[in-house]
N, C-alpha and C. Protein backbone atom coordinates (compact mmCIF):
# COMPACT_ATOMS: atom_id res chain seq x y z
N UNK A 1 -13.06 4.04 11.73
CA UNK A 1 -11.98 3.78 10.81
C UNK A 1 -10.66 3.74 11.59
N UNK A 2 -9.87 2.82 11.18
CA UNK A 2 -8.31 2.56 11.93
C UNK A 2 -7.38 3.91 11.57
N UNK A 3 -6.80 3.88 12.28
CA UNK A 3 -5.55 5.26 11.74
C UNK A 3 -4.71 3.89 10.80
N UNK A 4 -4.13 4.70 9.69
CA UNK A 4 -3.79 3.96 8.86
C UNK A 4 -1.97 3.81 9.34
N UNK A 5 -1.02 2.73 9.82
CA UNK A 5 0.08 3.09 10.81
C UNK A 5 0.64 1.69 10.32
N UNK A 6 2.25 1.53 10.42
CA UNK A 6 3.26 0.70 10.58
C UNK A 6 2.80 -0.44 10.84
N UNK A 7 2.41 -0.71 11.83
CA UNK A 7 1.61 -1.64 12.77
C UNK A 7 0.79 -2.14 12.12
N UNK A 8 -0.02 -1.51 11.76
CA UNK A 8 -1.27 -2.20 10.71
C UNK A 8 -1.41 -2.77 9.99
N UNK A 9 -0.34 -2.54 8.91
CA UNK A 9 -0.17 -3.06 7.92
C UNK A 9 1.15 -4.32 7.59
N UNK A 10 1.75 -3.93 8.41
CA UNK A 10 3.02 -4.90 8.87
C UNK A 10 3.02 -6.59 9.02
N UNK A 11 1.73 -6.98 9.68
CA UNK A 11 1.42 -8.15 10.05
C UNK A 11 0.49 -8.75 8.64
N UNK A 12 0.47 -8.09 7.85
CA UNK A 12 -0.77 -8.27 6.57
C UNK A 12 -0.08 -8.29 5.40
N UNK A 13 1.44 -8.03 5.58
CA UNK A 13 2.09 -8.57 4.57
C UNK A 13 2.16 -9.91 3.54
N UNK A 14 1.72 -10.01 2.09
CA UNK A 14 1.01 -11.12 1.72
C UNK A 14 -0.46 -11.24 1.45
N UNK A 15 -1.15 -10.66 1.84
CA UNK A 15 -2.86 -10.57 2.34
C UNK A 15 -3.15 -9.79 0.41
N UNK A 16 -4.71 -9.83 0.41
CA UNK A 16 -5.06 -9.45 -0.73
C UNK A 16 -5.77 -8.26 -0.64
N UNK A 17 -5.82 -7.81 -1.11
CA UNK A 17 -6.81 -6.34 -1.30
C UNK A 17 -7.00 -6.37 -2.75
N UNK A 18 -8.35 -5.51 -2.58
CA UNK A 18 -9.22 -5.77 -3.81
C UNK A 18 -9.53 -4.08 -4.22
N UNK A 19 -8.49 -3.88 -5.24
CA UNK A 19 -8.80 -2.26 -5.81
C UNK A 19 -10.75 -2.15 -6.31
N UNK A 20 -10.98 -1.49 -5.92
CA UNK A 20 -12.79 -1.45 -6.46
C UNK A 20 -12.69 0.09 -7.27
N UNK A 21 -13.55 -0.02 -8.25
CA UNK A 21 -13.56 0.55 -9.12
C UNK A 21 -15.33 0.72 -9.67
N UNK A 22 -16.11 1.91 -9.05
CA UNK A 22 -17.72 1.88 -8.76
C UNK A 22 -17.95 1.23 -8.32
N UNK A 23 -17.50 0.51 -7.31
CA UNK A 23 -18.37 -0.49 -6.06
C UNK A 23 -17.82 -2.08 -6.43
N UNK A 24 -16.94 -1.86 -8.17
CA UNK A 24 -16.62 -3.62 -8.11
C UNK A 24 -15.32 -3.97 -7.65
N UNK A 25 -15.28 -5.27 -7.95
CA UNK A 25 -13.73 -5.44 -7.86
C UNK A 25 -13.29 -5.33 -8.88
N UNK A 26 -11.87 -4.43 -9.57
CA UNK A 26 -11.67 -4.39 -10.44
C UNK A 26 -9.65 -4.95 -10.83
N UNK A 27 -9.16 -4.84 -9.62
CA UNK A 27 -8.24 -5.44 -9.50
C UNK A 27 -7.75 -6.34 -8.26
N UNK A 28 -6.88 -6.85 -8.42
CA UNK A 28 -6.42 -7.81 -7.08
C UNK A 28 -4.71 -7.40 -6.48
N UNK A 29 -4.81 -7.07 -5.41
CA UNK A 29 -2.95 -6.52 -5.33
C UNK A 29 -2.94 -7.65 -3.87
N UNK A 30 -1.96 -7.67 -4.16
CA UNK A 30 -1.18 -8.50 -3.06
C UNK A 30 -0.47 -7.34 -2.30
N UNK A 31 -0.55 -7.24 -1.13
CA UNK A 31 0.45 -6.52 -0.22
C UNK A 31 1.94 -6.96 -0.32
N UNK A 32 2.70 -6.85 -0.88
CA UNK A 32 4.32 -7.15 -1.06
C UNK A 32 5.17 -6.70 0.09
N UNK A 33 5.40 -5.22 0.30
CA UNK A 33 6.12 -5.00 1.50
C UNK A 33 5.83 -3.69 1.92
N UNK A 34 6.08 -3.59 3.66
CA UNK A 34 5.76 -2.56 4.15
C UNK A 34 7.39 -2.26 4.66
N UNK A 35 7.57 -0.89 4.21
CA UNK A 35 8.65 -0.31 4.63
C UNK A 35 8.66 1.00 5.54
N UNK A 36 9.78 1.15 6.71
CA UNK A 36 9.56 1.58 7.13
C UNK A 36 10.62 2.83 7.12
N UNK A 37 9.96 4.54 6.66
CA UNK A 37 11.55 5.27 6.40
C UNK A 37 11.28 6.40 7.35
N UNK A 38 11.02 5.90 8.84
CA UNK A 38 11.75 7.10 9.80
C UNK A 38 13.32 7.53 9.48
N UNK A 39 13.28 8.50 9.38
CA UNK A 39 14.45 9.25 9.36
C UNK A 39 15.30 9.10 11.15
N UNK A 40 16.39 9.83 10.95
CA UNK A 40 17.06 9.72 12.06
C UNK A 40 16.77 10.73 13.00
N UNK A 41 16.14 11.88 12.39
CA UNK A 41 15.97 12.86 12.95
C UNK A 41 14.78 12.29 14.04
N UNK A 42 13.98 11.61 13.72
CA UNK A 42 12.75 11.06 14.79
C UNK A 42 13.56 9.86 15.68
N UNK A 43 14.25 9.02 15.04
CA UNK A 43 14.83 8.08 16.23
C UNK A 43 15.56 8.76 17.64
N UNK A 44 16.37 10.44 17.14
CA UNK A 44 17.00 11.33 17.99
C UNK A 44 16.04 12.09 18.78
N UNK A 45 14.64 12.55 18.02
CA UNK A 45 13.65 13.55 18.74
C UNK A 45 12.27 12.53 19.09
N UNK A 46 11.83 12.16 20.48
CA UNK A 46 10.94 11.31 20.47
C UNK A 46 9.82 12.07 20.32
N UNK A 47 9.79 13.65 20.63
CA UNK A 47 8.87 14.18 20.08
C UNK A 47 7.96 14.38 18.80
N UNK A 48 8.79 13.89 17.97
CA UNK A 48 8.59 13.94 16.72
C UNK A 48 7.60 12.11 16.54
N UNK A 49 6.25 12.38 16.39
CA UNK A 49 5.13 10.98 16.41
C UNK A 49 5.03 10.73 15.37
N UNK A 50 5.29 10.64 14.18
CA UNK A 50 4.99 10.32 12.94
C UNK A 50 5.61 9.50 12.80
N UNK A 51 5.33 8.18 12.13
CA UNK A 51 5.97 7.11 11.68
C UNK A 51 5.70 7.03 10.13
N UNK A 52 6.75 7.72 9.03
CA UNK A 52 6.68 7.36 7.77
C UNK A 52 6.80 6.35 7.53
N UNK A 53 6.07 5.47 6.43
CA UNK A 53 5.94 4.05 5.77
C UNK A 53 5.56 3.89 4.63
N UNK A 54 6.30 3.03 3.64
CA UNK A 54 5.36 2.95 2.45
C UNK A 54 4.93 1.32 2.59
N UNK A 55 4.10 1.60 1.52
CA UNK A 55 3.17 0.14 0.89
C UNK A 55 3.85 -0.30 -0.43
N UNK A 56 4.39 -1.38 -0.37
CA UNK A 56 4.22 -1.69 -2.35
C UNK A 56 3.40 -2.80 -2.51
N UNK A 57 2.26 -2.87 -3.20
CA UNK A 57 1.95 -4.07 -3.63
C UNK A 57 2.17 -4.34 -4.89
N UNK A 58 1.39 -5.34 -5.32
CA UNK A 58 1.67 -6.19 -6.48
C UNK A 58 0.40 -6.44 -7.47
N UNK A 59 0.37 -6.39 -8.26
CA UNK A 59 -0.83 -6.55 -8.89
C UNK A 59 -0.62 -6.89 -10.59
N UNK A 60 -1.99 -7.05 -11.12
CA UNK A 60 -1.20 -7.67 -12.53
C UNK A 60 -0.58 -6.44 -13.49
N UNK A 61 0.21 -6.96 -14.68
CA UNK A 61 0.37 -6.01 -15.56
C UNK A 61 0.01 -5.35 -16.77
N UNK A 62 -1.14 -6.15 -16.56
CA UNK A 62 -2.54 -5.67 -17.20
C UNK A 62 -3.73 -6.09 -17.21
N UNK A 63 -4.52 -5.76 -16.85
CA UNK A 63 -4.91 -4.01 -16.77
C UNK A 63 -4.12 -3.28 -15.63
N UNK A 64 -3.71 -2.14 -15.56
CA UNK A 64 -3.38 -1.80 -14.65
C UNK A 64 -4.04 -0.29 -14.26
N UNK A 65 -3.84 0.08 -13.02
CA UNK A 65 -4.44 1.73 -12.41
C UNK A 65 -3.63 2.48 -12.68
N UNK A 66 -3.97 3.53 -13.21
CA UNK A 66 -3.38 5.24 -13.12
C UNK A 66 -3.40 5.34 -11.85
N UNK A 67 -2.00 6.41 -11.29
CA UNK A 67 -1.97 7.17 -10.35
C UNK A 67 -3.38 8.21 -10.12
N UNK A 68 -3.40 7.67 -8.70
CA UNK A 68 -4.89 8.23 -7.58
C UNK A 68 -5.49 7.41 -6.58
N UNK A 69 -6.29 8.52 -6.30
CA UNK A 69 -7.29 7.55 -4.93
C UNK A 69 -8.11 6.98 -5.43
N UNK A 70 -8.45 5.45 -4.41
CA UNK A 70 -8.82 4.25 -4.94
C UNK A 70 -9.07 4.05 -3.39
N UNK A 71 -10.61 3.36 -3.64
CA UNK A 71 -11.13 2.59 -2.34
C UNK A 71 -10.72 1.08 -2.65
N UNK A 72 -10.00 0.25 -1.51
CA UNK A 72 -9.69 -0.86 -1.70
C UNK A 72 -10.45 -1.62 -0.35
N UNK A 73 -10.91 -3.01 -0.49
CA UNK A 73 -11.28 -3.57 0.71
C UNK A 73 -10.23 -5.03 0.45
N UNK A 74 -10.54 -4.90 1.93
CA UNK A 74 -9.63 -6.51 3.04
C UNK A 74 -10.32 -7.06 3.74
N UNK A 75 -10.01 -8.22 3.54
CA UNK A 75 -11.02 -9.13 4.84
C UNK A 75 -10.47 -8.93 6.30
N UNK A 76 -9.93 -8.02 6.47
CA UNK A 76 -9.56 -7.93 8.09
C UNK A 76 -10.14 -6.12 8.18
N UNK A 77 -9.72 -5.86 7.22
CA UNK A 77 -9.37 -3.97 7.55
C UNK A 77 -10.80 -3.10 6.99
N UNK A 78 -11.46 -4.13 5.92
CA UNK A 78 -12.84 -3.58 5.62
C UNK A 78 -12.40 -2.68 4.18
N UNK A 79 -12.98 -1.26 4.01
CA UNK A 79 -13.08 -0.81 2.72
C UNK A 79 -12.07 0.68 3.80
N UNK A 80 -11.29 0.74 2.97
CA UNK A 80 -9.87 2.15 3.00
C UNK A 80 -9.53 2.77 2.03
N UNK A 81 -9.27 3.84 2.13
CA UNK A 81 -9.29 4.81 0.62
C UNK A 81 -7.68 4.91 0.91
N UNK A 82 -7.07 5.06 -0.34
CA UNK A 82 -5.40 4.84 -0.45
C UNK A 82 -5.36 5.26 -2.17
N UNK A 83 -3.97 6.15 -1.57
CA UNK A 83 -3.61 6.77 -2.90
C UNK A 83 -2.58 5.79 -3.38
N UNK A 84 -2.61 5.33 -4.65
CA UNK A 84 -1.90 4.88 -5.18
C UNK A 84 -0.91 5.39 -6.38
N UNK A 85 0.41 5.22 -6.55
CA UNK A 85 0.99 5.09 -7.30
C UNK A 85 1.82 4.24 -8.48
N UNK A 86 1.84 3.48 -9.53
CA UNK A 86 1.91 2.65 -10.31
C UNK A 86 3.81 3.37 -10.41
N UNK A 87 4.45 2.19 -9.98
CA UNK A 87 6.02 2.53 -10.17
C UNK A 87 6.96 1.60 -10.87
N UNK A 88 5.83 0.81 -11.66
CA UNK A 88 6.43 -0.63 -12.55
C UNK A 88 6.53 -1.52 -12.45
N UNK A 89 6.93 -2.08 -13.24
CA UNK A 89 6.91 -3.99 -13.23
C UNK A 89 7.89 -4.32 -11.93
N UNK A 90 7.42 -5.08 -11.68
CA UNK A 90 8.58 -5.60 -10.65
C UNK A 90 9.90 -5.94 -11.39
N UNK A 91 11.26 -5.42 -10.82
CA UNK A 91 12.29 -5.43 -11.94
C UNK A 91 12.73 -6.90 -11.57
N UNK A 92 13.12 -7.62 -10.53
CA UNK A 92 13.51 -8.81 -10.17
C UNK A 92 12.80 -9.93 -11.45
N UNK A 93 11.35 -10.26 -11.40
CA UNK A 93 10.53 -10.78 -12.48
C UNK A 93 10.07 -10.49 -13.51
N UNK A 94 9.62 -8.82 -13.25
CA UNK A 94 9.07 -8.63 -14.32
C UNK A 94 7.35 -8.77 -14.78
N UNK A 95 7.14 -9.71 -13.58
CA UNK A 95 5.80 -10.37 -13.64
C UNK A 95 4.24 -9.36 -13.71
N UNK A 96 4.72 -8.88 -12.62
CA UNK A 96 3.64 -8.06 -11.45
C UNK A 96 4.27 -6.30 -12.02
N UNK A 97 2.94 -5.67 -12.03
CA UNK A 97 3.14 -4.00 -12.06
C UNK A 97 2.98 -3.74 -9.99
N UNK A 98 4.07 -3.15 -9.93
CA UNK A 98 4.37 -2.43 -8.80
C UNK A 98 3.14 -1.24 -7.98
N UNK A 99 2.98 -0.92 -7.13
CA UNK A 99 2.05 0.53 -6.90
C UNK A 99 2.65 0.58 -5.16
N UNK A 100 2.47 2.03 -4.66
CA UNK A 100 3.07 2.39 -3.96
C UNK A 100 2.14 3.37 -3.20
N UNK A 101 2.14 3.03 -1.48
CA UNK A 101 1.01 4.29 -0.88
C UNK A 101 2.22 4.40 -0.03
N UNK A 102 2.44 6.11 0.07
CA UNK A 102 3.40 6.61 1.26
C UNK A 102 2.49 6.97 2.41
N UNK A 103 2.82 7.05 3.55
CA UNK A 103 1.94 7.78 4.65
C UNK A 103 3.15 8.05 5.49
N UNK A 104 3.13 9.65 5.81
CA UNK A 104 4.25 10.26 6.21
C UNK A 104 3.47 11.54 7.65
């Protein structure tokens, strides 16, 4: 399994992942954006290895997932377990329900 990192997910911006739900597919999210929130305190201490990042993807606005862990697969990255959070419609459109994985 990949360490789950900045890097990884960065270049896959756009890409699809498929929330599974008992082994199916039960939703479709689009990777939207990977952000990246090192603090300053790590740009000053190189000791400090952690690279905080979140995920938002995109997915429809209904049906949508409750907050939790969820195995999702990618055609590059395979099947990854990721906690998700549901943080709303996208406010710009409106279209798409929002969800959010931090890794800190």
């Amino acid at each position: 399994m990949q360490d789950h990192t900045f890097a990884l997910f960065q270049p896959l911006v756009g890409s699809l992942f498929q929330l599974m739900i008992n082994g199916q597919p039960a939703l479709d999210l689009t990777l939207f954006n990977v952000e990246d929130l090192t603090v300053e305190d790590r740009l000053r201490d190189p000791a400090i290895r952690s690279q905080p990042f979140s995920l938002i993807f995109h997915g429809p606005l209904s049906p949508f997932a409750n907050q939790g862990n969820y195995a999702l697969m990618h055609a590059q990255l395979g099947n990854l377990e990721m906690f998700l959070v549901p943080i709303g419609p996208d406010r710009k459109t409106g279209r798409n329900m929002q969800y959010q994985a931090i890794y800190n």
